[in-house]
C-alpha atoms as a PDB file:
ATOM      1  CA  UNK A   1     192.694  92.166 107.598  1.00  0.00           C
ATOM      2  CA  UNK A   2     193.305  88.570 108.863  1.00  0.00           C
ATOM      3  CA  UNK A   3     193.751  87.778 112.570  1.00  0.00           C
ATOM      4  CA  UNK A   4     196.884  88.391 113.254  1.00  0.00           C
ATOM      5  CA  UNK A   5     199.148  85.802 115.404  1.00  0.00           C
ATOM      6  CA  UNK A   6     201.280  85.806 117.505  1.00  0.00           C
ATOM      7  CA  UNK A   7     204.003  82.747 117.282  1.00  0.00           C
ATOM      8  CA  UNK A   8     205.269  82.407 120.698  1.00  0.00           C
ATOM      9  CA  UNK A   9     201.811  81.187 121.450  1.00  0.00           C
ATOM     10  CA  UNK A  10     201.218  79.393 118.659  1.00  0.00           C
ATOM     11  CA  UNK A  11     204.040  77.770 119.341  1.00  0.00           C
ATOM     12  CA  UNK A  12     203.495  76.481 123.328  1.00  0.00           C
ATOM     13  CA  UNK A  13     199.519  74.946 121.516  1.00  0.00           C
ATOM     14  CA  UNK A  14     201.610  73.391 118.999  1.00  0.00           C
ATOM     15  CA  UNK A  15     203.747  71.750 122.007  1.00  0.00           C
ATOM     16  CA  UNK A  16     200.916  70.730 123.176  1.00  0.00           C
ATOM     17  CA  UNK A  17     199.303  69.320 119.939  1.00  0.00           C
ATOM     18  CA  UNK A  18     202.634  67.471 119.420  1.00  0.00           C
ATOM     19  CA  UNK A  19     202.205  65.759 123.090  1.00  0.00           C
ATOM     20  CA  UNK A  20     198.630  64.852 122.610  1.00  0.00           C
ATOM     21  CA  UNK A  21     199.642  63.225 119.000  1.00  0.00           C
ATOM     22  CA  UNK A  22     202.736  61.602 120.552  1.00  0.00           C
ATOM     23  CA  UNK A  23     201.998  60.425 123.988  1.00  0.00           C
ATOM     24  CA  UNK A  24     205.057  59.778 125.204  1.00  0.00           C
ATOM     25  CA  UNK A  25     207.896  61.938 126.503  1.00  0.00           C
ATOM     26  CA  UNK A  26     210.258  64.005 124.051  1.00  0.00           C
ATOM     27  CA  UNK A  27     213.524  66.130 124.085  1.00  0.00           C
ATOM     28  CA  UNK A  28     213.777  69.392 122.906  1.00  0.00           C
ATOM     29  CA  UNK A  29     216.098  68.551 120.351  1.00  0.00           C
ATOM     30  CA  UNK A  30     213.679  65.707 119.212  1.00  0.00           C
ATOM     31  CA  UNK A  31     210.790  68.484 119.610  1.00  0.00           C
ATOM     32  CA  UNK A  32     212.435  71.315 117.401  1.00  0.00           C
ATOM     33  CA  UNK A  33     213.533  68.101 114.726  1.00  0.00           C
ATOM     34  CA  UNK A  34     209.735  67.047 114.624  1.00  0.00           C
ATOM     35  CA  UNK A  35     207.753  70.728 114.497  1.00  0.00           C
ATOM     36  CA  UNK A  36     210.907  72.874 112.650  1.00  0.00           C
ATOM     37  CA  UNK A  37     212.047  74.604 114.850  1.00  0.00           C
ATOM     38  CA  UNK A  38     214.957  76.733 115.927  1.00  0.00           C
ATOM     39  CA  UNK A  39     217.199  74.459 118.769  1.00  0.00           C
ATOM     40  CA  UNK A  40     217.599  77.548 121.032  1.00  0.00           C
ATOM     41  CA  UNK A  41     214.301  78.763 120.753  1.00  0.00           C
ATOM     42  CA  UNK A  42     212.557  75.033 121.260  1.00  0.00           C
ATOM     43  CA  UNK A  43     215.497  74.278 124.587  1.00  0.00           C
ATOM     44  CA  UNK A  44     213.736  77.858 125.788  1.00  0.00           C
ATOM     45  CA  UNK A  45     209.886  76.992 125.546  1.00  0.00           C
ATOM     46  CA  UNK A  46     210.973  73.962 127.365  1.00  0.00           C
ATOM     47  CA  UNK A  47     212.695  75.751 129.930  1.00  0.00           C
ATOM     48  CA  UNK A  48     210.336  77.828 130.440  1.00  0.00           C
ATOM     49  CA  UNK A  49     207.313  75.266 130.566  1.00  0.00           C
ATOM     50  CA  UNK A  50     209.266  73.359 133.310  1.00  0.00           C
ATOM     51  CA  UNK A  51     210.150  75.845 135.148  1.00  0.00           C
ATOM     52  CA  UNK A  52     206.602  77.688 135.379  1.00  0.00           C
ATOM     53  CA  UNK A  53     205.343  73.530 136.183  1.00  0.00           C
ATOM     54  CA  UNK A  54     204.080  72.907 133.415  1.00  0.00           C
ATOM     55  CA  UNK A  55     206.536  69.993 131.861  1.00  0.00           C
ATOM     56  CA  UNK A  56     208.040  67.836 133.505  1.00  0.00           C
ATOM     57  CA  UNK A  57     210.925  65.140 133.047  1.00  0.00           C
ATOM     58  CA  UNK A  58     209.179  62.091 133.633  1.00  0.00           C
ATOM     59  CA  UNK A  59     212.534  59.310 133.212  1.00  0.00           C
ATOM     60  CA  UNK A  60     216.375  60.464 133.469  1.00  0.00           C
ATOM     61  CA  UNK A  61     217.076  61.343 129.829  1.00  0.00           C
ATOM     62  CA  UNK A  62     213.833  60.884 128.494  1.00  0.00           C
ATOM     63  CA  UNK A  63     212.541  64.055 127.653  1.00  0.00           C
ATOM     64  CA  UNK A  64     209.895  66.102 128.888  1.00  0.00           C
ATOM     65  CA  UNK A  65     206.094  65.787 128.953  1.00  0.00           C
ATOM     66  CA  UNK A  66     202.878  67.785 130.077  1.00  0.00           C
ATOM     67  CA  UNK A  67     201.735  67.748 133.571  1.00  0.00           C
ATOM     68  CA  UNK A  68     198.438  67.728 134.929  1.00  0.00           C
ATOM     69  CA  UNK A  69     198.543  71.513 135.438  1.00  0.00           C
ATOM     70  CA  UNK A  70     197.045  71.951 132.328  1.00  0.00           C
ATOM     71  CA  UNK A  71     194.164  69.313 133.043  1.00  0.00           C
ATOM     72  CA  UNK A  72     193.160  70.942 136.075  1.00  0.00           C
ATOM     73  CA  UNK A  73     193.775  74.240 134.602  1.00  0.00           C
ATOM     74  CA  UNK A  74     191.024  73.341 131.855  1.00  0.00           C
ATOM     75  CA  UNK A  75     188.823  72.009 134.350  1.00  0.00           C
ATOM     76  CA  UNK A  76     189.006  75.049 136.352  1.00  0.00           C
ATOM     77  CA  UNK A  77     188.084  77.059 133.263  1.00  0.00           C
ATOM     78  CA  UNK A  78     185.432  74.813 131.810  1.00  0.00           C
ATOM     79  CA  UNK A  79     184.187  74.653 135.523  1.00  0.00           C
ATOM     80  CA  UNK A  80     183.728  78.528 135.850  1.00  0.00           C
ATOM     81  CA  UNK A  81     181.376  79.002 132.578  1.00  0.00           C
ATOM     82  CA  UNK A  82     180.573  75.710 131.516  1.00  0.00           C
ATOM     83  CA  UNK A  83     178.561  74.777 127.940  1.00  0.00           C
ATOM     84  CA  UNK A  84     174.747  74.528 129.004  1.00  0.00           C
ATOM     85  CA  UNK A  85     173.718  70.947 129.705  1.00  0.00           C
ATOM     86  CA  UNK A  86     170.744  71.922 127.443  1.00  0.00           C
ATOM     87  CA  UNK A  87     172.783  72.847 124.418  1.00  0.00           C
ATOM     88  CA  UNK A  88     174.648  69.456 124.308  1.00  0.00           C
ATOM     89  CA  UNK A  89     171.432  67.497 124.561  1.00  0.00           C
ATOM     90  CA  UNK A  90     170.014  69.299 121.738  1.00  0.00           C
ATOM     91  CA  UNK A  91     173.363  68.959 119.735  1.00  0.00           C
ATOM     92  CA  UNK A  92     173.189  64.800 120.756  1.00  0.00           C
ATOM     93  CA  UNK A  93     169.132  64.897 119.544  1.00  0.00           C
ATOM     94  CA  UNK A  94     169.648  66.409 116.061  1.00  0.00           C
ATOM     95  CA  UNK A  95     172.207  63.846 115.898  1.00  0.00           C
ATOM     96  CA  UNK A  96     170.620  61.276 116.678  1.00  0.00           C
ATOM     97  CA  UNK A  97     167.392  62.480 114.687  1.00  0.00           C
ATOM     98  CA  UNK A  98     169.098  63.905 111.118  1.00  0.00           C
ATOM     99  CA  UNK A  99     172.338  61.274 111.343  1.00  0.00           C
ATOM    100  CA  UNK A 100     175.062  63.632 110.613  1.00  0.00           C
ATOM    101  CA  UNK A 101     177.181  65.856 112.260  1.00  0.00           C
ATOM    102  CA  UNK A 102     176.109  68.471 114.625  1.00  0.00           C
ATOM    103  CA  UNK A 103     177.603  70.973 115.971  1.00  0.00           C
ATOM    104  CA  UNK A 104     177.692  74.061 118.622  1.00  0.00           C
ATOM    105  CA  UNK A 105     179.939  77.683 117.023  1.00  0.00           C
ATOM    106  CA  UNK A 106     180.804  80.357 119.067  1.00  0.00           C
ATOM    107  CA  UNK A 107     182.143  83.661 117.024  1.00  0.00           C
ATOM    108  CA  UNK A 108     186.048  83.901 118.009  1.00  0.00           C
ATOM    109  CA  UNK A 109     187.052  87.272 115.712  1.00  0.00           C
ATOM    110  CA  UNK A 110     187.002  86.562 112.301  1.00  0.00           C
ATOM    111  CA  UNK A 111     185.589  82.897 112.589  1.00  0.00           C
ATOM    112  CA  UNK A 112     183.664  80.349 113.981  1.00  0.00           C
ATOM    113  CA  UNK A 113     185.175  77.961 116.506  1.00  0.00           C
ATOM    114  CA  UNK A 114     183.533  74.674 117.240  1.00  0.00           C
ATOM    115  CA  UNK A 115     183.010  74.566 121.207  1.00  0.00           C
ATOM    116  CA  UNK A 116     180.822  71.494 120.919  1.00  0.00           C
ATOM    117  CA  UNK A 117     180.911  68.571 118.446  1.00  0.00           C
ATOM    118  CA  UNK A 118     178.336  65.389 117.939  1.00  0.00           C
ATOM    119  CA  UNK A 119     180.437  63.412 115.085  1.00  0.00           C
ATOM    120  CA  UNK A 120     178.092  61.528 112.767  1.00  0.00           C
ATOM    121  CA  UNK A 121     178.311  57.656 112.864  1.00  0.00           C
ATOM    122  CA  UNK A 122     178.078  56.882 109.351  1.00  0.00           C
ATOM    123  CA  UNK A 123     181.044  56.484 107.305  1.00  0.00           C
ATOM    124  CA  UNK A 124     181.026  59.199 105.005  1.00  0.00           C
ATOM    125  CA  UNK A 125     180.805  62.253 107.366  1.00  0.00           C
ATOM    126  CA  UNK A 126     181.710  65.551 108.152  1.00  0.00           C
ATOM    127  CA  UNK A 127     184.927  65.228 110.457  1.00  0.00           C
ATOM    128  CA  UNK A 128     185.004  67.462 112.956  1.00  0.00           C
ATOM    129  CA  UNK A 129     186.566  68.538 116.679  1.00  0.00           C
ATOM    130  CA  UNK A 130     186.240  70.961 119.434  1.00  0.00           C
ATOM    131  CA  UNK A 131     188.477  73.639 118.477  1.00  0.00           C
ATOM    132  CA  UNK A 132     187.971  73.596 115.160  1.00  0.00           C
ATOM    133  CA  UNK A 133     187.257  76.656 112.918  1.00  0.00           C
ATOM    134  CA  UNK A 134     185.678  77.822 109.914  1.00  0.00           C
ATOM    135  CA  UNK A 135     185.256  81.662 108.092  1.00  0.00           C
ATOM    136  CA  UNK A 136     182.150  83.213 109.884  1.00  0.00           C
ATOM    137  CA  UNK A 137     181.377  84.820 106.465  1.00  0.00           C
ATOM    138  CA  UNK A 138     181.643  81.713 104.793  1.00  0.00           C
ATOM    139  CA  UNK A 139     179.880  79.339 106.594  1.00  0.00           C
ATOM    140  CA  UNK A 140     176.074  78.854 107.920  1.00  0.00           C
ATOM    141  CA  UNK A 141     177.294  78.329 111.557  1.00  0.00           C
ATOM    142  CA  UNK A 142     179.045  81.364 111.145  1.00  0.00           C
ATOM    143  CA  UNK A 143     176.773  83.814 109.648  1.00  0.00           C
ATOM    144  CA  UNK A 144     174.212  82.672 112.110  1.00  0.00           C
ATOM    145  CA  UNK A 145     176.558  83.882 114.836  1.00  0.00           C
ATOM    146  CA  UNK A 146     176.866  87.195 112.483  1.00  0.00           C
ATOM    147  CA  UNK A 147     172.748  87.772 112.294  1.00  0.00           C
ATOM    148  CA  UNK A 148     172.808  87.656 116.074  1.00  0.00           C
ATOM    149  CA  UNK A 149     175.054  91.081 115.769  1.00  0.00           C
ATOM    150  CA  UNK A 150     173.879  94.540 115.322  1.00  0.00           C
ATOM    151  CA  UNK A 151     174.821  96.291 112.331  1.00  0.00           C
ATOM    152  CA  UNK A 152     177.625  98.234 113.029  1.00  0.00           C
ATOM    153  CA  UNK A 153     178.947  95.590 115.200  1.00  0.00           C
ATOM    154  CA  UNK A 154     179.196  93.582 111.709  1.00  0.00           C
ATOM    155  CA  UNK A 155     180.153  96.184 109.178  1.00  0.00           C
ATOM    156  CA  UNK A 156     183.284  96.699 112.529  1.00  0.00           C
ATOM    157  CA  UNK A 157     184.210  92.753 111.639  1.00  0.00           C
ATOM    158  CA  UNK A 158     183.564  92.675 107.768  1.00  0.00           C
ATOM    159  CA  UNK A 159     186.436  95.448 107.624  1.00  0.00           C
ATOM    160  CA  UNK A 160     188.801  92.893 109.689  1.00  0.00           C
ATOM    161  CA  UNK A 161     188.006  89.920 107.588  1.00  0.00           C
ATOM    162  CA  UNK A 162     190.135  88.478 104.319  1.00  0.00           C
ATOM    163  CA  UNK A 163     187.272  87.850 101.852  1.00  0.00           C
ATOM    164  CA  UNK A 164     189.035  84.903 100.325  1.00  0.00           C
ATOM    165  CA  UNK A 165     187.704  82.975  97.727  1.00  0.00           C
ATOM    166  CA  UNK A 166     187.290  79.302  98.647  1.00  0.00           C
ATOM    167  CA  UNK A 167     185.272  78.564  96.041  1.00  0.00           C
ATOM    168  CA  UNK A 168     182.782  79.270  93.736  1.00  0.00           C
ATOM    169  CA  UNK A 169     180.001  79.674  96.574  1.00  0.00           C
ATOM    170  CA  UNK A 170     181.977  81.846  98.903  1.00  0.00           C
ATOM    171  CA  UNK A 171     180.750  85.155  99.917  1.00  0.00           C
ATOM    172  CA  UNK A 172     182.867  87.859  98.049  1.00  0.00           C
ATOM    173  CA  UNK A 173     182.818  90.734 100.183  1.00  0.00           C
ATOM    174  CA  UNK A 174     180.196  92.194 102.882  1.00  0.00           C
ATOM    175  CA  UNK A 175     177.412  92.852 100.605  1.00  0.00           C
ATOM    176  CA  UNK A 176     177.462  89.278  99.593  1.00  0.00           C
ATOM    177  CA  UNK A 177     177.354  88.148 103.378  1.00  0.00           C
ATOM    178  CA  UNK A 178     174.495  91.070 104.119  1.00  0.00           C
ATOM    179  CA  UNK A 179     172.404  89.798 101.217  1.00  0.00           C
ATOM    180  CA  UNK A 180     172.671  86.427 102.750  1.00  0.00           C
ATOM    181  CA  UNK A 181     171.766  87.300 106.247  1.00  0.00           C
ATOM    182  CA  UNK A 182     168.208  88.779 104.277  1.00  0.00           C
ATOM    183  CA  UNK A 183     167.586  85.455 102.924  1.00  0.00           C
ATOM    184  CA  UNK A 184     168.399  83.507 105.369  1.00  0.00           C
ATOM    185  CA  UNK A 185     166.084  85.605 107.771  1.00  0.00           C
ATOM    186  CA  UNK A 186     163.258  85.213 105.140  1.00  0.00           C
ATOM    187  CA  UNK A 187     164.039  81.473 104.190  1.00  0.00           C
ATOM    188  CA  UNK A 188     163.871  80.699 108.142  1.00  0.00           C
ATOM    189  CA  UNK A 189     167.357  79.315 108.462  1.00  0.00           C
ATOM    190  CA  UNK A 190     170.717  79.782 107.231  1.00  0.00           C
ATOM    191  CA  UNK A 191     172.112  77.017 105.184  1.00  0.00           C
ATOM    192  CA  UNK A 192     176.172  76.077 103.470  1.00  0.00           C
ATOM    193  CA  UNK A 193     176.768  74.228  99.961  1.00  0.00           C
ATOM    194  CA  UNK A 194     180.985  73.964 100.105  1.00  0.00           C
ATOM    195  CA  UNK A 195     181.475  77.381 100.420  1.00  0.00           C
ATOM    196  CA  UNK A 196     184.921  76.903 102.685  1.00  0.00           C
ATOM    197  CA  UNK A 197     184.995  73.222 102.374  1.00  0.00           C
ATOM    198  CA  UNK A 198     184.560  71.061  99.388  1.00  0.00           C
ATOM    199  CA  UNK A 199     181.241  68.595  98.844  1.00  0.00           C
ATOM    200  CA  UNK A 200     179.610  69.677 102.448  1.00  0.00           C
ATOM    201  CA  UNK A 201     176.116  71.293 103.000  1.00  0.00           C
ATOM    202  CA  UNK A 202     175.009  73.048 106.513  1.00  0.00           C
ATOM    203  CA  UNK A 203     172.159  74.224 108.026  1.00  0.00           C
ATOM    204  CA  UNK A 204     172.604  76.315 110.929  1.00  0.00           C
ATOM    205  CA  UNK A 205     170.389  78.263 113.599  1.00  0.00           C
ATOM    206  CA  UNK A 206     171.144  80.836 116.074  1.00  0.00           C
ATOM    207  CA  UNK A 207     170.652  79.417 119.613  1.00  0.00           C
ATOM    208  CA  UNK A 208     168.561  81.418 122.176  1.00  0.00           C
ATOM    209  CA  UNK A 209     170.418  82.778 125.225  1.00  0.00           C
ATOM    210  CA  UNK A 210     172.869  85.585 126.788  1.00  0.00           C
ATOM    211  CA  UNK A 211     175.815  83.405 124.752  1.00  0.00           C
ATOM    212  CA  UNK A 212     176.581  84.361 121.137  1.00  0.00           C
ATOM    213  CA  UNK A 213     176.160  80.752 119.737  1.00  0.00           C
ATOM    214  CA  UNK A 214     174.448  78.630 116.587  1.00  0.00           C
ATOM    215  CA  UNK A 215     173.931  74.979 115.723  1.00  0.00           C
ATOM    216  CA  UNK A 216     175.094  73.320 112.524  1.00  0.00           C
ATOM    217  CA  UNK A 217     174.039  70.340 111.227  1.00  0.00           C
ATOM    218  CA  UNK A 218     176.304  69.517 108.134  1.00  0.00           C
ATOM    219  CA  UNK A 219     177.367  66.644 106.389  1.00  0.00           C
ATOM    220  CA  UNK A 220     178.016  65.529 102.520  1.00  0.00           C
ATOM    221  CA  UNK A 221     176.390  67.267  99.595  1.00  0.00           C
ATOM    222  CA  UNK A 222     174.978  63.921  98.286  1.00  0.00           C
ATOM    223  CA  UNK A 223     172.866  63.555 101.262  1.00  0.00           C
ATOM    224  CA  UNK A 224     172.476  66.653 103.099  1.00  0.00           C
ATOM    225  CA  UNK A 225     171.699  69.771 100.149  1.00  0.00           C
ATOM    226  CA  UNK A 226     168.491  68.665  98.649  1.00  0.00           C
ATOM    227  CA  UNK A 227     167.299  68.031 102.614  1.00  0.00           C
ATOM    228  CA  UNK A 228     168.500  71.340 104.060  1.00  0.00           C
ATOM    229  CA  UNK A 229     164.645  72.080 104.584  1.00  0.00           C
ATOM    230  CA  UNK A 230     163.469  69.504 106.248  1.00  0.00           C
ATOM    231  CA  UNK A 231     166.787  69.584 108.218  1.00  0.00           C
ATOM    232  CA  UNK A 232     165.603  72.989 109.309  1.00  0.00           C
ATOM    233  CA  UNK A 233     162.605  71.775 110.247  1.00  0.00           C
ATOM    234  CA  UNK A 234     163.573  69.066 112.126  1.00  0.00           C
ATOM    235  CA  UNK A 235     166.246  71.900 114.317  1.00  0.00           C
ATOM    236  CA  UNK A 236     163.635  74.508 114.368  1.00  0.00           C
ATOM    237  CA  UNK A 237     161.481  71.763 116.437  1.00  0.00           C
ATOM    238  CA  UNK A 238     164.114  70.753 118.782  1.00  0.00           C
ATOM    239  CA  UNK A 239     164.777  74.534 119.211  1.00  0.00           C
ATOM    240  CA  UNK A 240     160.915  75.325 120.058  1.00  0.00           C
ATOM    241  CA  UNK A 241     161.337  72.706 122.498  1.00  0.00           C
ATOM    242  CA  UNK A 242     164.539  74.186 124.233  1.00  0.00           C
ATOM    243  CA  UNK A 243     162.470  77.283 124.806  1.00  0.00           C
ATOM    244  CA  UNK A 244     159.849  75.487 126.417  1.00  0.00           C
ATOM    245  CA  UNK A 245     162.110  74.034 129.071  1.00  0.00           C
END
């Protein structure tokens, strides 16, 4: 079964999505014309933003817009359980040392969500952002979140996840993703080829610590499948190293 969600919250990230896109103030009516929504139901999340202090009216008649509430509210947050110092080194070193994209997962339910991202420089490149998510069964970065799971811990999630097919290399059901997790334990590393999105190739490590996390390094099949290996090699090294320190 697919995570299930729930729109009124959906709906205040969207809000906030919307801001962060636009960048300047907006009315409700404007905000329920640009995201499709209901007028009474958008003039109520507005309300309700404002009047909890989190909108403001920043110019008679010109709409509403975020206030720093939600800046130092993220701050606090990040603050209390911050992303080691060590991780994001590593992810800026296997940047800096493979070229392409790197990336620190974190298992949220039925995916992976990208808590840390190192965007590649060159011009073909694996886009990606914080906050971003991908299938834990059908991705490297995710199924090296799964291997750091017990069994029945797994076999709990498998029953919770949609085993959609997003191409010819995705994972069909558990046994698929089990028989993976084998290989991937005797190949050394855990490794992508388009499985969830087209023409990209990953290989991915679990990271040592109390946290449930993994690295990816992933970028374009044309570059990045026939060097998965020595990819591997490369994070395997920088991952010795963290050990060390």
């Amino acid at each position: 079964m697919a995570d299930t969600l729930v729109r009124q919250a959906a709906n205040v990230l969207d809000l906030l999505e919307y801001f962060a896109r636009r960048g300047r103030p907006a009315g409700a009516a404007e905000i329920a014309e640009e995201l499709g929504w209901p007028r009474s139901s958008t003039f109520n999340l507005v309300a309700t933003l404002a009047a909890r202090g989190y909108l403001y009216e920043a110019t008679p008649r010109a709409g509403h817009y975020p206030t720093p509430r939600w800046l130092a509210m993220a701050e606090a947050i990040a603050a209390a359980e911050p992303l080691p110092g060590e991780v994001q080194r590593l992810a800026r070193t296997l940047l800096e040392e493979t070229g392409e994209t790197t990336v620190i997962a974190a298992p949220a339910g039925t995916h992976a969500t990208f808590v840390h991202v190192e965007e590649s420089r060159r011009p073909v490149r694996f886009f990606a952002q914080v906050g971003d998510r991908v299938p834990i069964q059908a991705s490297s970065a995710g199924r090296a979140l799964l291997a750091q799971m017990p069994p029945d811990e797994r076999e709990r999630l498998y029953r919770r996840i949609d085993f959609q097919t997003y191409s010819a290399t995705s994972p069909a059901d558990a046994a698929a993703v089990e028989a993976e997790l084998h290989a991937a334990e005797a190949r050394g590393y855990h490794q992508s080829h388009a499985e969830y999105t087209p023409d990209l190739a990953g290989v991915a490590l679990p990271l040592p610590g109390a946290r449930r996390l993994s690295v990816v390094v992933v970028g374009p099949v044309s570059r990045c499948l026939d060097r998965r290996e020595a990819t591997a090699a490369t994070m395997r090294g920088r991952l010795a190293t963290l050990a060390r320190d």
